[in-house]
PDB file of N, CA and C in Angstrom:
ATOM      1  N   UNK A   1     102.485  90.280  93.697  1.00  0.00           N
ATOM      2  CA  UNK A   1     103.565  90.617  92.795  1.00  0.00           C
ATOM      3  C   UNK A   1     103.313  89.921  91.463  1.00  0.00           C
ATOM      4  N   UNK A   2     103.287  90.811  90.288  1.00  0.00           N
ATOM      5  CA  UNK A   2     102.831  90.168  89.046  1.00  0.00           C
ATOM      6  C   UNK A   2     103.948  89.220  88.334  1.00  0.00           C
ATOM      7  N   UNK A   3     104.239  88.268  87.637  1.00  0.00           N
ATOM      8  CA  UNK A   3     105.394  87.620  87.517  1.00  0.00           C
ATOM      9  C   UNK A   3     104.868  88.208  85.177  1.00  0.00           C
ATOM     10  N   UNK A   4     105.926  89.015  85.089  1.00  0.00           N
ATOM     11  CA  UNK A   4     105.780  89.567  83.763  1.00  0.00           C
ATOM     12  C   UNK A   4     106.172  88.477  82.789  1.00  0.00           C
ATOM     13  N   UNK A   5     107.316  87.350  83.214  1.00  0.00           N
ATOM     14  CA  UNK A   5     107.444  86.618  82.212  1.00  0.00           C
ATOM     15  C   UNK A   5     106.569  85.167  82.517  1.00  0.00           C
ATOM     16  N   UNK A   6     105.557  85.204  82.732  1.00  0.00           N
ATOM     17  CA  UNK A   6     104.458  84.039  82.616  1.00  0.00           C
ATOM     18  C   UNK A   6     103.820  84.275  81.646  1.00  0.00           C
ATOM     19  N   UNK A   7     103.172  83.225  80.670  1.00  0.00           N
ATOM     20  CA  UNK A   7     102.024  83.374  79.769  1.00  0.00           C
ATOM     21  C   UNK A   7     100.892  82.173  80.469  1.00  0.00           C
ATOM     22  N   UNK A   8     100.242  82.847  79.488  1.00  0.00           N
ATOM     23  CA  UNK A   8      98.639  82.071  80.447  1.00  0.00           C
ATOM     24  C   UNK A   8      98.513  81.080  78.938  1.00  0.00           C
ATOM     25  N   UNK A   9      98.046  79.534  79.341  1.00  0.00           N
ATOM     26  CA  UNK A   9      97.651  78.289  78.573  1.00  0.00           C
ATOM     27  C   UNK A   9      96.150  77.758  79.192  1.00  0.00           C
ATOM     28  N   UNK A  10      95.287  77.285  78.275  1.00  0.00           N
ATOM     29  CA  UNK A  10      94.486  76.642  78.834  1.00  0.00           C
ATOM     30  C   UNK A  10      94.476  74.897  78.654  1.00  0.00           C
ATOM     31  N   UNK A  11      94.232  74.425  79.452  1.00  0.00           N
ATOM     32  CA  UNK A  11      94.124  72.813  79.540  1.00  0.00           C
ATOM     33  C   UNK A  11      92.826  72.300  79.629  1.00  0.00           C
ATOM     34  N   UNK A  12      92.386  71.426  78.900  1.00  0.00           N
ATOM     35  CA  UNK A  12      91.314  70.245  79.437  1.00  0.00           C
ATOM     36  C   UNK A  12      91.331  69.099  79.802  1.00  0.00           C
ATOM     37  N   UNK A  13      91.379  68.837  80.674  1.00  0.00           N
ATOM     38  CA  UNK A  13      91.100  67.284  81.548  1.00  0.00           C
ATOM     39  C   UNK A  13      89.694  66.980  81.397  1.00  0.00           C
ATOM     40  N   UNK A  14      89.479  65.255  80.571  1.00  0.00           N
ATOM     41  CA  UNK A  14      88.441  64.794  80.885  1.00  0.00           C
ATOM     42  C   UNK A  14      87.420  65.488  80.375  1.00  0.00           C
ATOM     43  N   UNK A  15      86.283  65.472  80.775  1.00  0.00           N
ATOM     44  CA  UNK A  15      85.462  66.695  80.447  1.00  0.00           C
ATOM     45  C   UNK A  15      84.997  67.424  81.382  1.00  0.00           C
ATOM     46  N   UNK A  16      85.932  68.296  82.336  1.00  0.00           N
ATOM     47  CA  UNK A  16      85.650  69.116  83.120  1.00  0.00           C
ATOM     48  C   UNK A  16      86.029  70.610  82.060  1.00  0.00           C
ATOM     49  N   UNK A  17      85.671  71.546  82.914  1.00  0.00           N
ATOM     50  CA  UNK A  17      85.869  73.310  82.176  1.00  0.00           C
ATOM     51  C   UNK A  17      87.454  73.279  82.189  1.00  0.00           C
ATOM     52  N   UNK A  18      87.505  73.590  81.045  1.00  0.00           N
ATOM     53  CA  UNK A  18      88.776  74.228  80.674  1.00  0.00           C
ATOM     54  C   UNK A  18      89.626  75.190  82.169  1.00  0.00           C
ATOM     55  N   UNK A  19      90.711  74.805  82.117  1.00  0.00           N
ATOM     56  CA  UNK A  19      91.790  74.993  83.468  1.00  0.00           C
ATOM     57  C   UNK A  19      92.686  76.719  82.542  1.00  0.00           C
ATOM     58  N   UNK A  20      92.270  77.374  83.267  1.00  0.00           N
ATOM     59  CA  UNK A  20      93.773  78.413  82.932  1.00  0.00           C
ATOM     60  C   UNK A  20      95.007  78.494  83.843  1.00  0.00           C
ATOM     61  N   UNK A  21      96.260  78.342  83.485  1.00  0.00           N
ATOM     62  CA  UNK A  21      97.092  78.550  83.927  1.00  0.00           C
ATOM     63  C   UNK A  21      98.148  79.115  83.285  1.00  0.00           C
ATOM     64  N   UNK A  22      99.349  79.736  84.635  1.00  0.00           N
ATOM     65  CA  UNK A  22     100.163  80.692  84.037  1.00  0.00           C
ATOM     66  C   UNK A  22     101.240  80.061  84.265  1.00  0.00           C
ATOM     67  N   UNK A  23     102.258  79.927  83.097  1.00  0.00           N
ATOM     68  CA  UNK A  23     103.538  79.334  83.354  1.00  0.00           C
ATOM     69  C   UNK A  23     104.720  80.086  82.800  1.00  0.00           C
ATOM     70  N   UNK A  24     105.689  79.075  83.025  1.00  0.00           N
ATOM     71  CA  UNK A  24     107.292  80.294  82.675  1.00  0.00           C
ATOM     72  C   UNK A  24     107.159  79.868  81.112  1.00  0.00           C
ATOM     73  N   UNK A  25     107.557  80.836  80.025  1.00  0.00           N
ATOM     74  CA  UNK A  25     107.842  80.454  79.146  1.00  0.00           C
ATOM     75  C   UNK A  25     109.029  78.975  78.806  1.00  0.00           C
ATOM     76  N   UNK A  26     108.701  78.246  77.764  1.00  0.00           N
ATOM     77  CA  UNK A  26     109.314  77.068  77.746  1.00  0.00           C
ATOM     78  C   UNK A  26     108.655  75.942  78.333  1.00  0.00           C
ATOM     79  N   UNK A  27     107.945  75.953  79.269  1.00  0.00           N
ATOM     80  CA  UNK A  27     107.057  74.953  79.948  1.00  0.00           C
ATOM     81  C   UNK A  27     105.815  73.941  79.349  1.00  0.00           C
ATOM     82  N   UNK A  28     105.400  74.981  78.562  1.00  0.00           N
ATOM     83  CA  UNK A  28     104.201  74.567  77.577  1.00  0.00           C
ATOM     84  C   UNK A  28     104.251  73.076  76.932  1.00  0.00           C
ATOM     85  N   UNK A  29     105.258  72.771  76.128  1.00  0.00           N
ATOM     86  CA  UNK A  29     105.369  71.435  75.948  1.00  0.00           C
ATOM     87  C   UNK A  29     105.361  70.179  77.252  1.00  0.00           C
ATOM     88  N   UNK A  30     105.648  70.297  78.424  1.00  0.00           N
ATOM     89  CA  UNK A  30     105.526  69.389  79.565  1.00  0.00           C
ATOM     90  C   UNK A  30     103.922  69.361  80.021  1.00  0.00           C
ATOM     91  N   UNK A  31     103.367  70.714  80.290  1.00  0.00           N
ATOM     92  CA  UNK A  31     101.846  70.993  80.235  1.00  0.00           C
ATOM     93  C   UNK A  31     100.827  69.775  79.020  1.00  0.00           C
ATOM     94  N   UNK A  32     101.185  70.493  78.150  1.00  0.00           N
ATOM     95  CA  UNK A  32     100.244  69.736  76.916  1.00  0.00           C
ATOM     96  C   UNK A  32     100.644  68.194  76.846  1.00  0.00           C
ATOM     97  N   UNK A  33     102.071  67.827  77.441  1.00  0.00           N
ATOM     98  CA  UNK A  33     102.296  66.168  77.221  1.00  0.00           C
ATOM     99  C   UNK A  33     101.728  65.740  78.690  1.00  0.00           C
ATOM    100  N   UNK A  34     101.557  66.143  79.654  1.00  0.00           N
ATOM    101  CA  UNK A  34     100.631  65.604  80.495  1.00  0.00           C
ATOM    102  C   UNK A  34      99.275  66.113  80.500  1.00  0.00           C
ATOM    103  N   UNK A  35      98.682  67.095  79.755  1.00  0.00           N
ATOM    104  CA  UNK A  35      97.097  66.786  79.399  1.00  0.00           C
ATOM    105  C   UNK A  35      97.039  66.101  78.729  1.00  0.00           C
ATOM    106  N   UNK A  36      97.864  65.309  77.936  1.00  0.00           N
ATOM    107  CA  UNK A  36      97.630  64.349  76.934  1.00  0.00           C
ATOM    108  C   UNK A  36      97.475  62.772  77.129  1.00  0.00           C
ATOM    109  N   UNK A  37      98.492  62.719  78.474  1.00  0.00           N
ATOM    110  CA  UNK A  37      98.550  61.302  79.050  1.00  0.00           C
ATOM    111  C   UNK A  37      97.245  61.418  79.606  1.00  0.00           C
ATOM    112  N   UNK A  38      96.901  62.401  80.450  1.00  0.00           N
ATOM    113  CA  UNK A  38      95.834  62.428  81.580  1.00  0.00           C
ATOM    114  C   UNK A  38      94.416  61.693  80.541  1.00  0.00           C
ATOM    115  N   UNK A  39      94.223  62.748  79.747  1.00  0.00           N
ATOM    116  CA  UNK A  39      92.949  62.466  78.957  1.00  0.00           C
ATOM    117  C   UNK A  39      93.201  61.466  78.140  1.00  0.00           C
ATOM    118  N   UNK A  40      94.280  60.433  77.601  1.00  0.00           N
ATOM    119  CA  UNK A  40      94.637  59.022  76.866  1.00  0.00           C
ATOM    120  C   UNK A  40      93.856  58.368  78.373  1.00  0.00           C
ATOM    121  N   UNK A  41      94.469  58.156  78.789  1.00  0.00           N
ATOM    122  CA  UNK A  41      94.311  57.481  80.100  1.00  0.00           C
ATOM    123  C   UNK A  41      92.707  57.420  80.616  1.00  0.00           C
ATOM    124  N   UNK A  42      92.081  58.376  81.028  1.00  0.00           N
ATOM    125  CA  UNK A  42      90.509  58.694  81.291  1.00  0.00           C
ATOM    126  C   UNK A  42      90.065  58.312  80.618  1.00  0.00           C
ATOM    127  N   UNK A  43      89.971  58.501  78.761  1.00  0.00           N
ATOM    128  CA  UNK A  43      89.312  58.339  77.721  1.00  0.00           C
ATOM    129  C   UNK A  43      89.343  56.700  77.896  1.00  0.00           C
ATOM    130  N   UNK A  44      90.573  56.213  77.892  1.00  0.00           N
ATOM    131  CA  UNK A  44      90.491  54.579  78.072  1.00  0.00           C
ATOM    132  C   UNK A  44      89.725  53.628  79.149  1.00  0.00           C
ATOM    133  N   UNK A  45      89.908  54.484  80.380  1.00  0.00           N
ATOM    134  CA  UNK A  45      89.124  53.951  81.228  1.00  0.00           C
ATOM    135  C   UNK A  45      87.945  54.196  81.578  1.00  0.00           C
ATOM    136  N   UNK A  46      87.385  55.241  80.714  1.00  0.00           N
ATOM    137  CA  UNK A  46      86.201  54.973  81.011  1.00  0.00           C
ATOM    138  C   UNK A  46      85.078  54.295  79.722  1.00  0.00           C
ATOM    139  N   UNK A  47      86.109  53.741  78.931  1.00  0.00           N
ATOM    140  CA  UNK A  47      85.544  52.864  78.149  1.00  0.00           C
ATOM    141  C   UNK A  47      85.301  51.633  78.928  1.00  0.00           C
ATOM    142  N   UNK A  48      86.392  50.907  79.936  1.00  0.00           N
ATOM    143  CA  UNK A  48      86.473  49.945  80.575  1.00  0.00           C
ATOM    144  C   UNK A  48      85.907  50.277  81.639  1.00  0.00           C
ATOM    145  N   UNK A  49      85.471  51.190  82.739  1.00  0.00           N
ATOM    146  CA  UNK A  49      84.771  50.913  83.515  1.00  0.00           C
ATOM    147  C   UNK A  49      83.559  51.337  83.344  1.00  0.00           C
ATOM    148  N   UNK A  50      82.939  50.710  84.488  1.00  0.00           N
ATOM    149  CA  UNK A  50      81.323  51.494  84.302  1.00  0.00           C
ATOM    150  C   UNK A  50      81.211  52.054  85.509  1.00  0.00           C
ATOM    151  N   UNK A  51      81.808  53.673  85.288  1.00  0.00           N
ATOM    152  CA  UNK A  51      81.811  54.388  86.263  1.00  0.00           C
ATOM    153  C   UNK A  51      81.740  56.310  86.061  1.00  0.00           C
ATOM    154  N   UNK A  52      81.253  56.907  86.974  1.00  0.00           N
ATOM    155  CA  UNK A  52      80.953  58.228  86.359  1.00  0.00           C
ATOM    156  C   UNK A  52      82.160  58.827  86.167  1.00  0.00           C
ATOM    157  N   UNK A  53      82.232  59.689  85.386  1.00  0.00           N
ATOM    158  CA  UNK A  53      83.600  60.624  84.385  1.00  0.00           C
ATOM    159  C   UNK A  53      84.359  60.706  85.796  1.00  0.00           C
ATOM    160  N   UNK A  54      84.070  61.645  86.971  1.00  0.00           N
ATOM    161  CA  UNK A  54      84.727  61.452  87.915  1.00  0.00           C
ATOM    162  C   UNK A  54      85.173  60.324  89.095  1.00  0.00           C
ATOM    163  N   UNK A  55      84.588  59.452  88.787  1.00  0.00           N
ATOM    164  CA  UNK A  55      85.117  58.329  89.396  1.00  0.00           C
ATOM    165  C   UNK A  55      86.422  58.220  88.794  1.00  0.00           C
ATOM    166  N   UNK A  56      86.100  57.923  87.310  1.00  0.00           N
ATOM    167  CA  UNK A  56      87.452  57.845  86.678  1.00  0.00           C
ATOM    168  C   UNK A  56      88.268  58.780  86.467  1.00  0.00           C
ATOM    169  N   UNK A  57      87.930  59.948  86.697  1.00  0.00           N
ATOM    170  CA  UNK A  57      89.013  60.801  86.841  1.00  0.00           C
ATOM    171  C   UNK A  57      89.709  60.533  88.209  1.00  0.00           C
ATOM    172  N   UNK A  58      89.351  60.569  89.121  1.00  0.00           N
ATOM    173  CA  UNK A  58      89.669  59.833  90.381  1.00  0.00           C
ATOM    174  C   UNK A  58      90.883  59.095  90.413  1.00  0.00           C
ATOM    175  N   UNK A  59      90.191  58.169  90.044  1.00  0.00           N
ATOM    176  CA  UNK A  59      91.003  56.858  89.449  1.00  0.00           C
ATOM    177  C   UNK A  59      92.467  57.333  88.823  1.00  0.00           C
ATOM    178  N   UNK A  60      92.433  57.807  87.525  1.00  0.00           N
ATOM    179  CA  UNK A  60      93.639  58.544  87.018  1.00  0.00           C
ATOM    180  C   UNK A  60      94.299  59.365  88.217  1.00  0.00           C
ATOM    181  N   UNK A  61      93.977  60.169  88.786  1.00  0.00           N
ATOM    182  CA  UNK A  61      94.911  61.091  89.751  1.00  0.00           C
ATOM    183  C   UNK A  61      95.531  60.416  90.421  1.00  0.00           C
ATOM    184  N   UNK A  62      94.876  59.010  90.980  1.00  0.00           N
ATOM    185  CA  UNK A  62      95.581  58.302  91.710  1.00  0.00           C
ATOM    186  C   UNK A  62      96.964  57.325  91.409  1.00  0.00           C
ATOM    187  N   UNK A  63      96.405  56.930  90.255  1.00  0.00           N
ATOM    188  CA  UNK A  63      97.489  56.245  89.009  1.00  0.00           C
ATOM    189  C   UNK A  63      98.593  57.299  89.176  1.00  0.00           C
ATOM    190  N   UNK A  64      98.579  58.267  88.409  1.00  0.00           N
ATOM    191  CA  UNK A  64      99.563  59.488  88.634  1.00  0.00           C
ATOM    192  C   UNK A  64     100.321  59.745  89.841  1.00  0.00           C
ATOM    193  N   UNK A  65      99.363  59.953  90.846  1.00  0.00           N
ATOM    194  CA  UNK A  65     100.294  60.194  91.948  1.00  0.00           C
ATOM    195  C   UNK A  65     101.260  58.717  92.338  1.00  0.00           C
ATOM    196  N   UNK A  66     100.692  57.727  91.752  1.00  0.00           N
ATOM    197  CA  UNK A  66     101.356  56.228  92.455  1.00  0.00           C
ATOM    198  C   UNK A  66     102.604  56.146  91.725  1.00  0.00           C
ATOM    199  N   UNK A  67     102.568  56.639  90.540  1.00  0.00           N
ATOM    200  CA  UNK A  67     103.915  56.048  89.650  1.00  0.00           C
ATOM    201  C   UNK A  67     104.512  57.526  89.987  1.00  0.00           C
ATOM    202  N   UNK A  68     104.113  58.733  90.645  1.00  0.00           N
ATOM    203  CA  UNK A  68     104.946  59.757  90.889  1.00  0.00           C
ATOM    204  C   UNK A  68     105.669  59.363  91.948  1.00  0.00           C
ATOM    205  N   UNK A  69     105.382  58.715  93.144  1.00  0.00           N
ATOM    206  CA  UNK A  69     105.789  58.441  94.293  1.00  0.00           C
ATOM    207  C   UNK A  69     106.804  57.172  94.107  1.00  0.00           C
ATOM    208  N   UNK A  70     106.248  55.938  93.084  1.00  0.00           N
ATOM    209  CA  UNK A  70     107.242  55.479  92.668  1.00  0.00           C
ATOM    210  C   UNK A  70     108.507  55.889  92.081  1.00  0.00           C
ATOM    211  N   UNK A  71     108.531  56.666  91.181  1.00  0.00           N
ATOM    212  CA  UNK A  71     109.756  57.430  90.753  1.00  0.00           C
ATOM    213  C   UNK A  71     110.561  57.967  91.925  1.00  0.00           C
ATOM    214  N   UNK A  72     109.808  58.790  92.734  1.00  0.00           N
ATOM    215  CA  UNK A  72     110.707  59.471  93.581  1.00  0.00           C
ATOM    216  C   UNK A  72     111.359  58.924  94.166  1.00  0.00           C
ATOM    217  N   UNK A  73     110.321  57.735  95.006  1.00  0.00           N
ATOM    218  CA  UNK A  73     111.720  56.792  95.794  1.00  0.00           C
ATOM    219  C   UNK A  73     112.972  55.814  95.021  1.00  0.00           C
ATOM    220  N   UNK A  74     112.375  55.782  93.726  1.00  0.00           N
ATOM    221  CA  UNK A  74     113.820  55.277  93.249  1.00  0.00           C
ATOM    222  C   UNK A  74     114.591  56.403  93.048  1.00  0.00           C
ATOM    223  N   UNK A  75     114.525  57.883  92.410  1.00  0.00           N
ATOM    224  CA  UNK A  75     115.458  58.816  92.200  1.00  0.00           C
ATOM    225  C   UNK A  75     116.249  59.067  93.743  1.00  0.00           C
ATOM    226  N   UNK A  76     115.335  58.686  94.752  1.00  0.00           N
ATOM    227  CA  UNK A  76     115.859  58.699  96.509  1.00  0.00           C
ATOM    228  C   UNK A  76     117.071  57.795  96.223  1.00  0.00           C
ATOM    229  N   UNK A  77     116.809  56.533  95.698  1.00  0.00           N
ATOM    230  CA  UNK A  77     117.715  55.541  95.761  1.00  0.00           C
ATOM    231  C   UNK A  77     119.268  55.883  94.836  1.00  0.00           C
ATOM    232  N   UNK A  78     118.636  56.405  94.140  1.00  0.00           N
ATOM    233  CA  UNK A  78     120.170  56.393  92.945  1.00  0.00           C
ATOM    234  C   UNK A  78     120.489  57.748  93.517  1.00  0.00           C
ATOM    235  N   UNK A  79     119.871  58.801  94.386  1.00  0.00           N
ATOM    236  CA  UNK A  79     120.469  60.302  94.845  1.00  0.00           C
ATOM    237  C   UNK A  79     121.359  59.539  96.348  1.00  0.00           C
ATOM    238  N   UNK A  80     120.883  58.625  96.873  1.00  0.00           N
ATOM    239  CA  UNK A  80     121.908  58.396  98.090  1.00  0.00           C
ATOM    240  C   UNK A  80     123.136  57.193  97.815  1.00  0.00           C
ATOM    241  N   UNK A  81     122.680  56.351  96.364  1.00  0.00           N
ATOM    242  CA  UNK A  81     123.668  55.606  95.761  1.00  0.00           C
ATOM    243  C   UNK A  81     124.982  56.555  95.515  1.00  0.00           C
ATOM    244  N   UNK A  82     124.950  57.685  95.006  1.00  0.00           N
ATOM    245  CA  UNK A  82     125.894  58.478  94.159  1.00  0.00           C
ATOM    246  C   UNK A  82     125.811  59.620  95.109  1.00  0.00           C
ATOM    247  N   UNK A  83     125.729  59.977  96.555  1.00  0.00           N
ATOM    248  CA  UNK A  83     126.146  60.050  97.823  1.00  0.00           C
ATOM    249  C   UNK A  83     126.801  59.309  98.008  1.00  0.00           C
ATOM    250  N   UNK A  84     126.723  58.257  98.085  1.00  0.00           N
ATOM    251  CA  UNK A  84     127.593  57.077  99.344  1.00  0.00           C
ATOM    252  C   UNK A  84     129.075  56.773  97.844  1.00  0.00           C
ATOM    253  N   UNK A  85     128.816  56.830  96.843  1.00  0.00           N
ATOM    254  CA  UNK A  85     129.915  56.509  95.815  1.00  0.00           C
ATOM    255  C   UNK A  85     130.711  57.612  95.797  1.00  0.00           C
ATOM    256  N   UNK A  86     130.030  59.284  95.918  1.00  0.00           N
ATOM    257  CA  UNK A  86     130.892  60.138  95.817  1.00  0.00           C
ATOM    258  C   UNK A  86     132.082  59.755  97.244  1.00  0.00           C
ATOM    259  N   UNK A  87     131.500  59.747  98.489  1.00  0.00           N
ATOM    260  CA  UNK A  87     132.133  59.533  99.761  1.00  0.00           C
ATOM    261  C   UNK A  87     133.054  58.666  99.680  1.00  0.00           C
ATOM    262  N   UNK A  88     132.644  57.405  99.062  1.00  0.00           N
ATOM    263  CA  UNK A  88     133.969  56.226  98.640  1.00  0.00           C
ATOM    264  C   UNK A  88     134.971  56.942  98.135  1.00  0.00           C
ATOM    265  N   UNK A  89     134.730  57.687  96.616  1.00  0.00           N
ATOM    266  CA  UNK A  89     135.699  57.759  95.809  1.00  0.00           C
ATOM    267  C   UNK A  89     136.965  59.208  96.268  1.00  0.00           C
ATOM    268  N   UNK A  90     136.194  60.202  97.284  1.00  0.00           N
ATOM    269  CA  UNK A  90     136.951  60.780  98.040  1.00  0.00           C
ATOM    270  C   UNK A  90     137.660  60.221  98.995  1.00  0.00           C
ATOM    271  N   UNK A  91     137.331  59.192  99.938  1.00  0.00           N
ATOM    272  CA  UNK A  91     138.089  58.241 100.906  1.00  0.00           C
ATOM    273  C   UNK A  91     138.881  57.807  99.581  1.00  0.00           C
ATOM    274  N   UNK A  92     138.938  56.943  98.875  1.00  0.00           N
ATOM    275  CA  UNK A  92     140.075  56.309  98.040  1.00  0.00           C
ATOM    276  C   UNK A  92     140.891  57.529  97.459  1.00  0.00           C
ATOM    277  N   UNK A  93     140.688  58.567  96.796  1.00  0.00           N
ATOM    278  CA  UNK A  93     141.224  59.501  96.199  1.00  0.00           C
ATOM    279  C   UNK A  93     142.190  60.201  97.404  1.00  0.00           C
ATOM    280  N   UNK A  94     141.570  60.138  98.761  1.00  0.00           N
ATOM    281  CA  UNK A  94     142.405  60.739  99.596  1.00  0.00           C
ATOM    282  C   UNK A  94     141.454  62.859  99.602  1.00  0.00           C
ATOM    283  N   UNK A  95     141.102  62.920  99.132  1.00  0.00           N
ATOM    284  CA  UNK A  95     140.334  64.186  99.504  1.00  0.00           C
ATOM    285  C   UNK A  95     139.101  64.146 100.292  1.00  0.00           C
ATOM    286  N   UNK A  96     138.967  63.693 101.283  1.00  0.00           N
ATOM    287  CA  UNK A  96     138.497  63.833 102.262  1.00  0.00           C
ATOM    288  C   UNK A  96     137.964  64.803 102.904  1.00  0.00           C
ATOM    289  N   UNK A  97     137.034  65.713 103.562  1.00  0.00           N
ATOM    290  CA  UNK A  97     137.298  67.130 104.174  1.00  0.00           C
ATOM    291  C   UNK A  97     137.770  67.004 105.675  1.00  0.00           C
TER     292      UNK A  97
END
């Protein structure tokens, strides 16, 4: 099934081949600000290490996924904080189900 409102962007990471992808319109700015961290990031480290482009690309994905996984479990934390506050403030309010 063709999705008509996607446009196609290309990305470069690092110095691998150019990536095509198709996204919803509006998206484009989140795309280009994380090819931008990705390749800040690579470009830096592989000034500092002495290691092949993909090692350090490596390296970066992993960075990424660590502070992604960090985020989530705190957004876990403040999504069951403001669970357990909504539940209070219905017990005190008296609306209860």
């Amino acid at each position: 099934m063709a999705d008509n409102n996607k446009e196609k962007i290309w990305i470069e990471l690092a110095d691998t081949n150019p990536i095509a992808l198709s996204i919803s319109p509006g998206e484009e700015e989140n795309y280009r600000k994380a090819e931008e961290l990705v390749n800040t990031l690579w470009r830096k480290w592989m000034n500092r290490f002495n290691s092949t482009s993909d090692d350090v690309l490596a390296r970066v994905a992993f960075q990424f996924a660590r502070l992604y996984l960090e985020a989530y479990g705190e957004n876990r934390k403040v999504n069951d904080f403001l669970t357990d506050l909504e539940k209070r403030l219905e017990t005190f309010l008296g609306n209860e189900d």
